[in-house]
Structures are given as C-alpha cells and as structure tokens.
C-alpha atoms as a PDB file:
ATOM      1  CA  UNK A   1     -33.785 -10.041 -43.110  1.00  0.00           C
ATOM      2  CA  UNK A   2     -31.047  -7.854 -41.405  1.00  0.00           C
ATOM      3  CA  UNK A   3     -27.003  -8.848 -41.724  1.00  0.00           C
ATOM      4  CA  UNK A   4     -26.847  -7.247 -38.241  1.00  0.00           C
ATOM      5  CA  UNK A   5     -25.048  -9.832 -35.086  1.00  0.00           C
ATOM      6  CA  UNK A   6     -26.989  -9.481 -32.754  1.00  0.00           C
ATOM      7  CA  UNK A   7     -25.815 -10.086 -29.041  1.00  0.00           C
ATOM      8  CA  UNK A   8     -27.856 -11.309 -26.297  1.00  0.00           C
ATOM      9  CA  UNK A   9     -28.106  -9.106 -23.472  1.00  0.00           C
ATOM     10  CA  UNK A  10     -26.525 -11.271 -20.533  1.00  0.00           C
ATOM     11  CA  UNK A  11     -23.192 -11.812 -22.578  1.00  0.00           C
ATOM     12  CA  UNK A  12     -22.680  -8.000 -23.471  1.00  0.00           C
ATOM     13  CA  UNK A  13     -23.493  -7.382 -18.989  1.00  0.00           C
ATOM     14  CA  UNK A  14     -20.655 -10.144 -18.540  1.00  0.00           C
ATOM     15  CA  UNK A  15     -18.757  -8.403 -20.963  1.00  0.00           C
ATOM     16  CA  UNK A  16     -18.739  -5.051 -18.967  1.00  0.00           C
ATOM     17  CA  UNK A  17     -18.614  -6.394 -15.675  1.00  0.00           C
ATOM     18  CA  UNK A  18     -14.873  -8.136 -16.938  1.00  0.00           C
ATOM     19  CA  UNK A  19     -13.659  -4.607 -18.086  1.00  0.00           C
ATOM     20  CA  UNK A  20     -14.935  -3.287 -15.026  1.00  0.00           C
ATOM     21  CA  UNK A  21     -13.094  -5.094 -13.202  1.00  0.00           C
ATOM     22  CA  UNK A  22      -9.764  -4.947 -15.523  1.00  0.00           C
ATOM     23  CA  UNK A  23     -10.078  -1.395 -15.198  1.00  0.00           C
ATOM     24  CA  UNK A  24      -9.981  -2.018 -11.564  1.00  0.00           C
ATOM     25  CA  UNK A  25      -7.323  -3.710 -11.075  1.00  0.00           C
ATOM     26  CA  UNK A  26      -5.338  -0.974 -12.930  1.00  0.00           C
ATOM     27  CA  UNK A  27      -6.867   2.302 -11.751  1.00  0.00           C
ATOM     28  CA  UNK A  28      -8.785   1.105  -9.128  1.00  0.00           C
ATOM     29  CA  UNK A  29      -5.906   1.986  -6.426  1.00  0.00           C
ATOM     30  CA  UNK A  30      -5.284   5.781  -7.459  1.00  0.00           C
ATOM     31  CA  UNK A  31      -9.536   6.528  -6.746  1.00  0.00           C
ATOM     32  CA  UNK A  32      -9.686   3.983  -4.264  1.00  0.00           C
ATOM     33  CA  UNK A  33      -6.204   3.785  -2.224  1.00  0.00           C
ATOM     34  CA  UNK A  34      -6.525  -0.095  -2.034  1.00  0.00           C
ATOM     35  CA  UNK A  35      -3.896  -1.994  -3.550  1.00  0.00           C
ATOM     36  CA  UNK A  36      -3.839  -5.602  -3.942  1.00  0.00           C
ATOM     37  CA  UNK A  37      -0.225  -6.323  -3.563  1.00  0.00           C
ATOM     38  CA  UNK A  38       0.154  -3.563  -0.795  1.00  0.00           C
ATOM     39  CA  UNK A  39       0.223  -4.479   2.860  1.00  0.00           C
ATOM     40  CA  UNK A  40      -1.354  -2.842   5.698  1.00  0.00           C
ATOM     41  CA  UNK A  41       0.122  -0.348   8.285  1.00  0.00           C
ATOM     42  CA  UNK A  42      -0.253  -2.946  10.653  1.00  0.00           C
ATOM     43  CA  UNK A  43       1.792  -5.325   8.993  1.00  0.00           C
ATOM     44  CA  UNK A  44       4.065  -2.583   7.971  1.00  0.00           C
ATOM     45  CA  UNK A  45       4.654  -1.372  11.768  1.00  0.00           C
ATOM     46  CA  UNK A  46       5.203  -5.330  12.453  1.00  0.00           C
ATOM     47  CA  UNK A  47       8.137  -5.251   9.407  1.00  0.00           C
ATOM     48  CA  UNK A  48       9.208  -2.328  11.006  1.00  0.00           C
ATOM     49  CA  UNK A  49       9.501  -3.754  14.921  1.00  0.00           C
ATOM     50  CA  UNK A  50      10.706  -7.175  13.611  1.00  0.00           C
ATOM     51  CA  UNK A  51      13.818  -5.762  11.591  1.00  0.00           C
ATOM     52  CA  UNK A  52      14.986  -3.969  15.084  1.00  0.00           C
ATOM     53  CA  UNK A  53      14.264  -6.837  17.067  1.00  0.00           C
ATOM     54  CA  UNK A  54      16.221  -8.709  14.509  1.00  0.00           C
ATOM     55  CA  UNK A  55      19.359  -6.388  13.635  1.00  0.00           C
ATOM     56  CA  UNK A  56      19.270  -4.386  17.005  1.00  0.00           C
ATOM     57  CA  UNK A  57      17.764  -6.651  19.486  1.00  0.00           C
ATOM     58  CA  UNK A  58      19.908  -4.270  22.145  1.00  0.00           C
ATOM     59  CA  UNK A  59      17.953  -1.253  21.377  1.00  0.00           C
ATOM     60  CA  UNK A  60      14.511  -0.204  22.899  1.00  0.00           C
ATOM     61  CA  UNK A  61      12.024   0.810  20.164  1.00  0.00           C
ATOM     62  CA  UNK A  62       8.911   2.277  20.545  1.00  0.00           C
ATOM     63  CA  UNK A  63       6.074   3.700  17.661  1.00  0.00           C
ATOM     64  CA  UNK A  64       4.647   6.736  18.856  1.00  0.00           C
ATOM     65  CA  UNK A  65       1.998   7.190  15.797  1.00  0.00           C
ATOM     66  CA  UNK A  66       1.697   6.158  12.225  1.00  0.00           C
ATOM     67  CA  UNK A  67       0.429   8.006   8.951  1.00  0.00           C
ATOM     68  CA  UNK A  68      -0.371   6.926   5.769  1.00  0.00           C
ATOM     69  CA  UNK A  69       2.080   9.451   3.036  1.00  0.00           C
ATOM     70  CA  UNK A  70       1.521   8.563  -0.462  1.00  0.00           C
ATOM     71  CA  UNK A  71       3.007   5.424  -1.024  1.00  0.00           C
ATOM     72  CA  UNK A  72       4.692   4.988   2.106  1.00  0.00           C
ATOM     73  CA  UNK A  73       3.900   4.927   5.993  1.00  0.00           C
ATOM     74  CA  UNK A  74       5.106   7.317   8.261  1.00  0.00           C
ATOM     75  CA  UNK A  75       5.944   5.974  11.959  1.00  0.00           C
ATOM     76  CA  UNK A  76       7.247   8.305  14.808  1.00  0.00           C
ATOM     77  CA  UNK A  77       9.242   5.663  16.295  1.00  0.00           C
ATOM     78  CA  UNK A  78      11.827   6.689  19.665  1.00  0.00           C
ATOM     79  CA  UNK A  79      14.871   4.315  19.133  1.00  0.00           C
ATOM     80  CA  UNK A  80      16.918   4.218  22.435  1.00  0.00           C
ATOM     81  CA  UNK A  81      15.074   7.291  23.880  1.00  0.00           C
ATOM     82  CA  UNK A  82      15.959   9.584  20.570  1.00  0.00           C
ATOM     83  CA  UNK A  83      12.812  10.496  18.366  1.00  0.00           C
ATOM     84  CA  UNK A  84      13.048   9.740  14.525  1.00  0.00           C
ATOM     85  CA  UNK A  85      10.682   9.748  11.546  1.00  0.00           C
ATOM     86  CA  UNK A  86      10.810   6.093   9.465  1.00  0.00           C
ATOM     87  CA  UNK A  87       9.205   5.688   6.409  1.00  0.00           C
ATOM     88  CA  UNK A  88       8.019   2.238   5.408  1.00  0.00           C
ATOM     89  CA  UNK A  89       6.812   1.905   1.248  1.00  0.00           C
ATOM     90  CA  UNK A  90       3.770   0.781   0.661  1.00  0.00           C
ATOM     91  CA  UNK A  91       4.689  -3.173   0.250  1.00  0.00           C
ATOM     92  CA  UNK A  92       5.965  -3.385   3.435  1.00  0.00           C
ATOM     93  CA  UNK A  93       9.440  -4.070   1.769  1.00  0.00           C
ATOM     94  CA  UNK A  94      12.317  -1.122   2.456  1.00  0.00           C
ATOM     95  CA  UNK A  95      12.631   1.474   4.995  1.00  0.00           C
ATOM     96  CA  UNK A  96      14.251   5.210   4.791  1.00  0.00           C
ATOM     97  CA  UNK A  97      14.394   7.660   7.369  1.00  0.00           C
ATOM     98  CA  UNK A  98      14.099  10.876   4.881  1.00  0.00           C
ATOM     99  CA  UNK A  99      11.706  11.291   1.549  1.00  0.00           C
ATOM    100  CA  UNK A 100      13.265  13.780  -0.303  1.00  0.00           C
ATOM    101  CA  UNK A 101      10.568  15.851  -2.623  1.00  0.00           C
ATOM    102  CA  UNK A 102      11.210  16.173  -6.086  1.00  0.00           C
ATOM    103  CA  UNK A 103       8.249  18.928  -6.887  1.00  0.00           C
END
C-alpha cells in the first residue's frame, strides 16, 4: 500500500482554473489591456463633455478624435474655437492637459 494522497482529477482542473483566473485578475490587464475597474473611452469622452457642460456651460466644446495613451485617453477637443490636447486617466476620474515623460 502507498502513503501517497492522491487527488482526483476534476478537483486539481478546478484548482487551476481558480489560479487562472487569480492570475488574471492581476496580470491579465498588462497582456490584455482590459481592466475591470477601468472605463471606456466612451464613457471617458462623456466625463469629459459633462464636466464642461457643467463648469463652463458658456463655452462651445467639440472632440475632434480620441486615442488610447497608456493609461490615459487622449481627446483633441476645440474649446471656444482654440484646439487643445486633454488627457483623461484610465478610470474616467481626473483630467490634465499635459503628460509630462519621466523616461
């Protein structure tokens, strides 16, 4: 008689498919670029237009085009007929109008 444990099959897949998907949840965005607690570039153009409408509800703004950079989205926005570059992070959260590279 052997003092090995042995494990039946299904429980050691279930096993793998849970560390699978913990390891997804924490590496999965930097191979796959989706985050779970990120929002889209839709809804970050729609945080963007909304805090105008809200704080300068005067102005005329307009989104020319819109990149995904890194972390954050780019929009070419014209703001009272003057061109501009916003950045919007990744959550949808805070807005800057310069990224200043640190490499």
């Amino acid at each position: 008689m052997s003092d090995e444990i042995q494990i039946p099959v299904k429980y050691f897949v279930i096993a793998l498919i849970i560390v699978g998907m913990i390891a997804l949840y924490f590496f999965g965005s930097k191979i796959t670029g989706f985050t779970i607690d990120g929002t889209s570039e839709d809804e970050a153009r729609e945080n963007l237009l909304n805090f105008f409408n809200t704080n300068i509800p005067d102005s005329s703004v307009e989104i020319l085009s819109s990149s995904k950079e890194g972390n954050f989205y780019m929009f070419d926005v014209t703001i009272d007929s003057e061109a501009v570059q916003l950045y919007v992070t990744e959550d949808g959260e805070y807005m800057t109008i310069d990224l200043v590279p640190l490499k």
